[in-house]
Protein backbone atom coordinates (compact mmCIF):
# COMPACT_ATOMS: atom_id res chain seq x y z
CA UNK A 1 -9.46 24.98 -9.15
CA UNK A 2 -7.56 25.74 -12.28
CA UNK A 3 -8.18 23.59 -15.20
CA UNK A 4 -4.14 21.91 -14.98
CA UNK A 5 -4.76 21.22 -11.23
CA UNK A 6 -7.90 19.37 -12.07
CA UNK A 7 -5.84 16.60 -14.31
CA UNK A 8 -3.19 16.08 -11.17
CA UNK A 9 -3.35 14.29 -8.31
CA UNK A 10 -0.66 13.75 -5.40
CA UNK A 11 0.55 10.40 -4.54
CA UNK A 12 1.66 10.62 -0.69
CA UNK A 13 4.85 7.93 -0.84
CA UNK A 14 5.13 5.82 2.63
CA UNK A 15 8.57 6.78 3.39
CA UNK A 16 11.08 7.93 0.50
CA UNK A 17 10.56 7.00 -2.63
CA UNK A 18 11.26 6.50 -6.41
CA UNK A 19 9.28 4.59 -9.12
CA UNK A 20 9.45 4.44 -13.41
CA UNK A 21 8.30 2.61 -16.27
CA UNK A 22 8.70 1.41 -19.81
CA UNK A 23 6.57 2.00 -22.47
CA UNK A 24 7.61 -0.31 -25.34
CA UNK A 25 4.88 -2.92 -26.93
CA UNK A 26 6.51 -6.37 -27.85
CA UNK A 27 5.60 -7.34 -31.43
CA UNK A 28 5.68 -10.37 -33.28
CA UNK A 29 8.95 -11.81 -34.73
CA UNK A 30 8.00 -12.74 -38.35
CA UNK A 31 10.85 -14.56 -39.37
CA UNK A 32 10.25 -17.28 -37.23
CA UNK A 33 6.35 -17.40 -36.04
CA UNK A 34 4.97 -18.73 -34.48
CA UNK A 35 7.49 -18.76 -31.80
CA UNK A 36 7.40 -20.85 -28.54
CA UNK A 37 5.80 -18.49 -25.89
CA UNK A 38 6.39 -19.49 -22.48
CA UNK A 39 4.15 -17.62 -19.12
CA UNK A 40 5.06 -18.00 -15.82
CA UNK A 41 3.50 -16.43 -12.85
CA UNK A 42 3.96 -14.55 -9.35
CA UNK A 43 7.39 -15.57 -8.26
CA UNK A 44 6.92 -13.47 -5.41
CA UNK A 45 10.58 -13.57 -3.99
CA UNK A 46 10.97 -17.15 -4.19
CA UNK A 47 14.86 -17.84 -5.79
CA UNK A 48 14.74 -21.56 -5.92
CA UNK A 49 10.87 -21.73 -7.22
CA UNK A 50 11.78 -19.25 -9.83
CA UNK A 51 14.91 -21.61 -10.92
CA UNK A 52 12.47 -24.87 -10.69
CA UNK A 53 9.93 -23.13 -13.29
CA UNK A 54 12.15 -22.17 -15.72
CA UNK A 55 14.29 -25.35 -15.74
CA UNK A 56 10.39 -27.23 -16.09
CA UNK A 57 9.56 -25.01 -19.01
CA UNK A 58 12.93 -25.90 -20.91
CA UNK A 59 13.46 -21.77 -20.91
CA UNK A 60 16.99 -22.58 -18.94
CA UNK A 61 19.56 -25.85 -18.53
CA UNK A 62 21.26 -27.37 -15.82
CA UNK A 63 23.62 -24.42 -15.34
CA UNK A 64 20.92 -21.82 -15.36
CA UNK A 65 21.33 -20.18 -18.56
CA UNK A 66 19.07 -19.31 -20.85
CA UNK A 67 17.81 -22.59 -23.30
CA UNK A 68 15.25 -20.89 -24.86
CA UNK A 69 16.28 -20.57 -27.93
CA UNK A 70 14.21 -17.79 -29.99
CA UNK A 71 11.22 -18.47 -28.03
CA UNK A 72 9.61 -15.75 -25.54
CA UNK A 73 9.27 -15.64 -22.10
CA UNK A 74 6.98 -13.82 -20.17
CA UNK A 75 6.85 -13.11 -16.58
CA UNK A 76 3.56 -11.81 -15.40
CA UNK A 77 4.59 -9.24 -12.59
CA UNK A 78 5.33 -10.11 -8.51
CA UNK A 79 8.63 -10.81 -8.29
CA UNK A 80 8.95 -8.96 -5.19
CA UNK A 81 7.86 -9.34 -1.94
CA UNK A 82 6.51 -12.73 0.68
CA UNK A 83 10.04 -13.92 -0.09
CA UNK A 84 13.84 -13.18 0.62
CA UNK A 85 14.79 -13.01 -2.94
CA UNK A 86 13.74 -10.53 -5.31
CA UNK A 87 17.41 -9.18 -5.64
CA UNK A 88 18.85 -12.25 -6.99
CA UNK A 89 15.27 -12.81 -9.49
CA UNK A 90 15.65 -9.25 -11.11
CA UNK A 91 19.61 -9.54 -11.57
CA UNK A 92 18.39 -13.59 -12.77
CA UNK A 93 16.04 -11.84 -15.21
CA UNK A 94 18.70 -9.59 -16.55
CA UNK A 95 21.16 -11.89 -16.78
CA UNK A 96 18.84 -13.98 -19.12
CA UNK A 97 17.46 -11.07 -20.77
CA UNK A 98 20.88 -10.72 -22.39
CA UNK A 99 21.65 -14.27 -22.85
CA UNK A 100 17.98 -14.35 -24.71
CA UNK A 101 18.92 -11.65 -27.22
CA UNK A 102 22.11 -13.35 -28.61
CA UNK A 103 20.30 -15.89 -29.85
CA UNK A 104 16.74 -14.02 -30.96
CA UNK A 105 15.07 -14.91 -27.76
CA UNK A 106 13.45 -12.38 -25.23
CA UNK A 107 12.23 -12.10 -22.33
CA UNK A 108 9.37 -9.95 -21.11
CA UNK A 109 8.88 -8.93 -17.77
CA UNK A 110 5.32 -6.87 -16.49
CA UNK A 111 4.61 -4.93 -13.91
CA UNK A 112 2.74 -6.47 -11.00
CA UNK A 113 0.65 -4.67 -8.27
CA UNK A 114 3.52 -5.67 -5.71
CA UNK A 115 5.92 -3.68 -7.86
CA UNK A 116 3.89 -0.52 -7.58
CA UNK A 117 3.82 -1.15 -3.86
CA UNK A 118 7.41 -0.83 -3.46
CA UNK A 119 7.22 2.25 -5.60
CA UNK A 120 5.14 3.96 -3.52
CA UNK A 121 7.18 2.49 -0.34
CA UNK A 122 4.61 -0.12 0.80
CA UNK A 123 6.05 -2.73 2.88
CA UNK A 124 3.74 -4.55 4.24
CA UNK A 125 5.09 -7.79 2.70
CA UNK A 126 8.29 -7.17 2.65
CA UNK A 127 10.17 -9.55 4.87
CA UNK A 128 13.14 -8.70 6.89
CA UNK A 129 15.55 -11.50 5.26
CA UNK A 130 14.80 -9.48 2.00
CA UNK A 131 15.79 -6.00 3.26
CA UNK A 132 18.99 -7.76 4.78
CA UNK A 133 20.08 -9.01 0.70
CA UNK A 134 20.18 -5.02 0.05
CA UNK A 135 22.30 -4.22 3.66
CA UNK A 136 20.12 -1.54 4.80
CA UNK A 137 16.29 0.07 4.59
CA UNK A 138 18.18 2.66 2.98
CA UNK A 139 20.20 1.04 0.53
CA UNK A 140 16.75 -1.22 -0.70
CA UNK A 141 14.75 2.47 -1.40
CA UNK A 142 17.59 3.19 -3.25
CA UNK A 143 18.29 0.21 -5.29
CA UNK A 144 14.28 0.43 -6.29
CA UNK A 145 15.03 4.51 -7.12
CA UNK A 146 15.90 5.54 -10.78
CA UNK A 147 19.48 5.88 -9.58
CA UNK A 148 18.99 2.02 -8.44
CA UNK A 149 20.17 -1.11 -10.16
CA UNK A 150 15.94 -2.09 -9.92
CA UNK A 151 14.97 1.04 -10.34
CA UNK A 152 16.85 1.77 -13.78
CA UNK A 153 15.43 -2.00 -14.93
CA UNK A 154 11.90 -1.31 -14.43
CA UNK A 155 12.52 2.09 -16.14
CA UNK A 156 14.11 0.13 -19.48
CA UNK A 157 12.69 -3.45 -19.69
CA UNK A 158 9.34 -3.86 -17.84
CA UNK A 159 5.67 -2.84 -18.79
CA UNK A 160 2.44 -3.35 -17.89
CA UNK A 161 0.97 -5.04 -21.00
CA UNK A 162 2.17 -6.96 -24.05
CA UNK A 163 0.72 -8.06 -26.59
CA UNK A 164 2.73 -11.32 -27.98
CA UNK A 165 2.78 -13.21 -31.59
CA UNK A 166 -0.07 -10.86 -32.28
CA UNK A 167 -2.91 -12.92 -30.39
CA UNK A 168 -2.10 -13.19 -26.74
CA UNK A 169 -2.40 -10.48 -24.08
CA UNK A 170 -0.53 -10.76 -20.61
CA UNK A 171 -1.14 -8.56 -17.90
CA UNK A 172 -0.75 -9.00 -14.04
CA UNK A 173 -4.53 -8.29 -12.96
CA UNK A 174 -6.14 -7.81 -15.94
CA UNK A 175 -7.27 -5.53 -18.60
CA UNK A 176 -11.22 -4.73 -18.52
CA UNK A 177 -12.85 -2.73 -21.84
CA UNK A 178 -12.57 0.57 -20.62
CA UNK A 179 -8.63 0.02 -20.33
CA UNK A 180 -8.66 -1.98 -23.57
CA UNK A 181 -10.38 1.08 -25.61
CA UNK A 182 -7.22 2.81 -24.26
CA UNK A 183 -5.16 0.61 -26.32
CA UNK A 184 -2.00 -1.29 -25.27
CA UNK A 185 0.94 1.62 -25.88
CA UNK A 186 -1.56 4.08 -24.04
CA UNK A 187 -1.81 1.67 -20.81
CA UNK A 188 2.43 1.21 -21.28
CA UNK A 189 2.78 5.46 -21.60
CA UNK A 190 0.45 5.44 -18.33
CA UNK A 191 2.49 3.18 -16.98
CA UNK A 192 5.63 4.28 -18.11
CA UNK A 193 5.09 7.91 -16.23
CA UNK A 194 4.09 6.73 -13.17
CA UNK A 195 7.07 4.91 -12.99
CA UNK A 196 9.43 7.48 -13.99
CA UNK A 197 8.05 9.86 -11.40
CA UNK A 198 7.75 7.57 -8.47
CA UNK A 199 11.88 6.50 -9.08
CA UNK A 200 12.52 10.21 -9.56
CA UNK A 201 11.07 10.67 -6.24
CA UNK A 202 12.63 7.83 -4.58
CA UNK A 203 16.06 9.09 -5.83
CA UNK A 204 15.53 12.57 -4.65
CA UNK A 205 14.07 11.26 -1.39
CA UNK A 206 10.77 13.36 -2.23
CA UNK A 207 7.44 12.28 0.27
CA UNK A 208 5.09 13.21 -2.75
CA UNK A 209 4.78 12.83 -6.21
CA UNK A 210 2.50 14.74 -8.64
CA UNK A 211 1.45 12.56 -11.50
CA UNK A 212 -2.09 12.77 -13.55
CA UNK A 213 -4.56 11.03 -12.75
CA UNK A 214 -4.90 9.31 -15.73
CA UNK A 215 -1.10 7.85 -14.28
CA UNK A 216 -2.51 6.71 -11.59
CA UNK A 217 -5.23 4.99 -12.45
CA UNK A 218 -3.08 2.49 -13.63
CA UNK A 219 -2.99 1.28 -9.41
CA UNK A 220 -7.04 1.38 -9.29
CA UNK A 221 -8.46 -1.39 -7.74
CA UNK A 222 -9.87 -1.94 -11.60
CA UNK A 223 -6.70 -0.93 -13.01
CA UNK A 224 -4.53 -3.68 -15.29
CA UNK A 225 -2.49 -4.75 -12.01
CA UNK A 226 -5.09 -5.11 -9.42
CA UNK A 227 -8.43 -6.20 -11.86
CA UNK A 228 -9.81 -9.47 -10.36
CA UNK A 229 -13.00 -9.65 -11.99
CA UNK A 230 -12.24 -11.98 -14.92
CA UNK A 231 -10.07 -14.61 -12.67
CA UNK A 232 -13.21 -14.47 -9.93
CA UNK A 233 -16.78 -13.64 -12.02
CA UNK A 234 -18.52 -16.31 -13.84
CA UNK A 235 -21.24 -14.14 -14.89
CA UNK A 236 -22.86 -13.89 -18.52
CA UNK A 237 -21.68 -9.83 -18.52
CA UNK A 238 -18.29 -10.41 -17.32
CA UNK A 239 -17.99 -13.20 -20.40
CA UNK A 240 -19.88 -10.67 -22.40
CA UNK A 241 -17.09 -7.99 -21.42
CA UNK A 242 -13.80 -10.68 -21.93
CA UNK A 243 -15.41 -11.02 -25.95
CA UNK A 244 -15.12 -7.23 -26.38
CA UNK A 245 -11.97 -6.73 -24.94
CA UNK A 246 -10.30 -9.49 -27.19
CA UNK A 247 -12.24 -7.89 -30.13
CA UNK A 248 -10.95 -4.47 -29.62
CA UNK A 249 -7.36 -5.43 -28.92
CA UNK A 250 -7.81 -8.30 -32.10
CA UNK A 251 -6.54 -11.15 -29.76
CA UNK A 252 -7.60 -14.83 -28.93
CA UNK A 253 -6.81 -15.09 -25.08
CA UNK A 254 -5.65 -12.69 -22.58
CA UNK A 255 -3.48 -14.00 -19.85
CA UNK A 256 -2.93 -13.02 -16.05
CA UNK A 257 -1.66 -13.84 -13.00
CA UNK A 258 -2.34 -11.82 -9.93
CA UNK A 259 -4.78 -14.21 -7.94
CA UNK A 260 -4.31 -17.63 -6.58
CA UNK A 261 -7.20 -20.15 -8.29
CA UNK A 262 -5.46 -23.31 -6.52
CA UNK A 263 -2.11 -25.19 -7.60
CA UNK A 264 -3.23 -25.82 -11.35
CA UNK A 265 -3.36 -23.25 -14.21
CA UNK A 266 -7.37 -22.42 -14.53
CA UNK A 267 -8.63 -21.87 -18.40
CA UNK A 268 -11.78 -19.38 -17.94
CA UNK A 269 -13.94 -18.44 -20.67
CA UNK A 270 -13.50 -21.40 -22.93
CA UNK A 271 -10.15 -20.60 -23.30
CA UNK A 272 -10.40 -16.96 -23.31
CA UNK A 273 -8.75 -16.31 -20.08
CA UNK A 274 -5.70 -17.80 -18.45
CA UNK A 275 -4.70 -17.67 -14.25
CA UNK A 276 -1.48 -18.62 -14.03
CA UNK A 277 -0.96 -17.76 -10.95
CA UNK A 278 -0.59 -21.29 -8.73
CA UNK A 279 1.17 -19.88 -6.09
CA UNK A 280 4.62 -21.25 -7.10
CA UNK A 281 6.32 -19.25 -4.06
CA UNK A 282 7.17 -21.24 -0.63
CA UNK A 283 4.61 -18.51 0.77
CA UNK A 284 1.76 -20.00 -1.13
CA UNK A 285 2.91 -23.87 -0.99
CA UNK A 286 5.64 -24.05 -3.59
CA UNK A 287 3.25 -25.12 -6.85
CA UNK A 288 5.05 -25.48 -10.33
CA UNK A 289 3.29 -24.56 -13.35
CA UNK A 290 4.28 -22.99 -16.78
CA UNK A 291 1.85 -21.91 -19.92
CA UNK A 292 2.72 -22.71 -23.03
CA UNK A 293 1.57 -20.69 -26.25
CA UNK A 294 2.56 -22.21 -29.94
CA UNK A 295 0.46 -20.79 -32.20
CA UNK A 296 -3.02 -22.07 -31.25
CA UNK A 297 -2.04 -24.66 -29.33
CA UNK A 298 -2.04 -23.77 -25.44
CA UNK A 299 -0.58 -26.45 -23.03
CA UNK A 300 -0.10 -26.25 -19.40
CA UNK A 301 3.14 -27.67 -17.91
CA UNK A 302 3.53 -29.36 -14.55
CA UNK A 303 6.27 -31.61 -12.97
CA UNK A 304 4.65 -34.45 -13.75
CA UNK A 305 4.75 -33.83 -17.76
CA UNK A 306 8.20 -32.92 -17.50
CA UNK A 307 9.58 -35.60 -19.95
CA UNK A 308 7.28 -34.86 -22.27
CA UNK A 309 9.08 -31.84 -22.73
């Protein structure tokens, strides 16, 4: 085997696909910092849950735009699938992406595993009420393709890790120490190629795509959007591990979402870890919960604190 075949690997897509990425690291606004960082988790095709959360957290009013002012929010990943909506959440997203920006806001959206899945035509959880939003099988593998109206927005404002106000990591799974010594715009460039291949494929209705294997790591089962291990392991090593990480990245917490801890927000790690998944969705129970970063002050918000927003 040739020494440029041994860096490639094929990706065998389910049916026809398409898949891209962007590879741009969010930095910290210094004219007003620390700003109000807001974290919400798996939305998981879930319209209404997705409007509750935001209208919780303050990030949107009555009317459903964007009330945010220049603070940041950040979605961890798994908008799609379990639900009917994920149309009508990316479009949302968009819509308040813009609305963000006039008024020095923003609004950061990651990668989740689920998103890869659709990439790579998985469809296991993809319900029939949310293929009927796009009219067709057809006409959803397209939308998700780079010729697609999701397709083009993964390709220009999601990524699979930021780093926010300098001291906070988000990620969908999880980033262990071997991705960390990779460093953040290496994971987004990973990320970013494997995502711009697998649309490319999707538009050109290609079976396979040939990407390095470095690219797809990025879907290992250790990989920043399937890692478990520091929303699961209590152990001394995996503590151990969660210290170096935030030492060679030079943060104070990372934060994730991925897996389902119960309906509450779980601190890990004195504080060194965030799950934010709840399981807002209907599929998981319908459980409302936003994080809240200002400085070094860390709240979690629930319906019940509401007013004290």
């Amino acid at each position: 085997m040739s020494s440029k075949k041994q860096f490639l690997l094929v990706i065998i897509l389910s049916l026809n696909l398409n898949f891209f990425y962007s590879n741009f690291i969010v930095k910290s606004n210094e004219i007003h910092s620390p700003r109000r960082i807001v974290a919400i988790g798996d939305l998981h095709g879930d319209y209404k849950q997705t409007i509750k959360v935001l209208h919780l957290a303050n990030i949107i009013d009555d009317n459903k735009n964007w009330s945010g002012s220049n603070g940041i929010l950040v979605q961890t990943g798994d908008i799609v699938d379990r639900g009917p909506d994920c149309l009508m959440i990316y479009e949302f997203f968009e819509k308040l992406r813009k609305e963000a920006e006039k008024v020095g806001g923003k609004v950061i959206n990651l990668f989740g595993n689920h998103e890869l899945m659709n990439l790579q035509l998985d469809w296991r959880y993809v319900t029939p009420e949310d293929i009927n939003t796009f009219g067709s099988k057809k006409a959803r593998i397209a939308a998700f393709s780079s010729k697609g109206y999701i397709g083009k927005s993964f390709r220009s404002s999601f990524q699979v890790v930021a780093i926010v106000e300098q001291d906070t990591l988000f990620v969908h799974g999880g980033v262990n120490l071997q991705w960390a010594n990779k460093g953040i715009e290496k994971i987004n460039q990973l990320g970013a190629g494997l995502v711009e291949k697998c649309t490319d494929a999707l538009a050109d209705g290609k079976q396979k795509v040939i990407a390095a294997s470095d690219e797809i790591s990025i879907v290992h089962p250790d990989g920043p959007l399937w890692n478990r291990k520091f929303a699961y392991n209590d152990d001394k090593a995996t503590e151990k591990e969660v210290d170096e990480v935030l030492e060679v990245l030079k943060i104070k917490r990372m934060v994730v979402g991925h897996t389902v801890l119960g309906k509450k927000i779980k601190s890990r790690f004195h504080g060194k870890v965030y799950v934010i998944d709840v399981g807002l969705s209907e599929h998981y129970g319908s459980n409302l919960a936003a994080l809240e970063i200002i400085g070094d002050k860390v709240r979690e918000i629930y319906p019940e604190e509401r007013d004290e927003l």
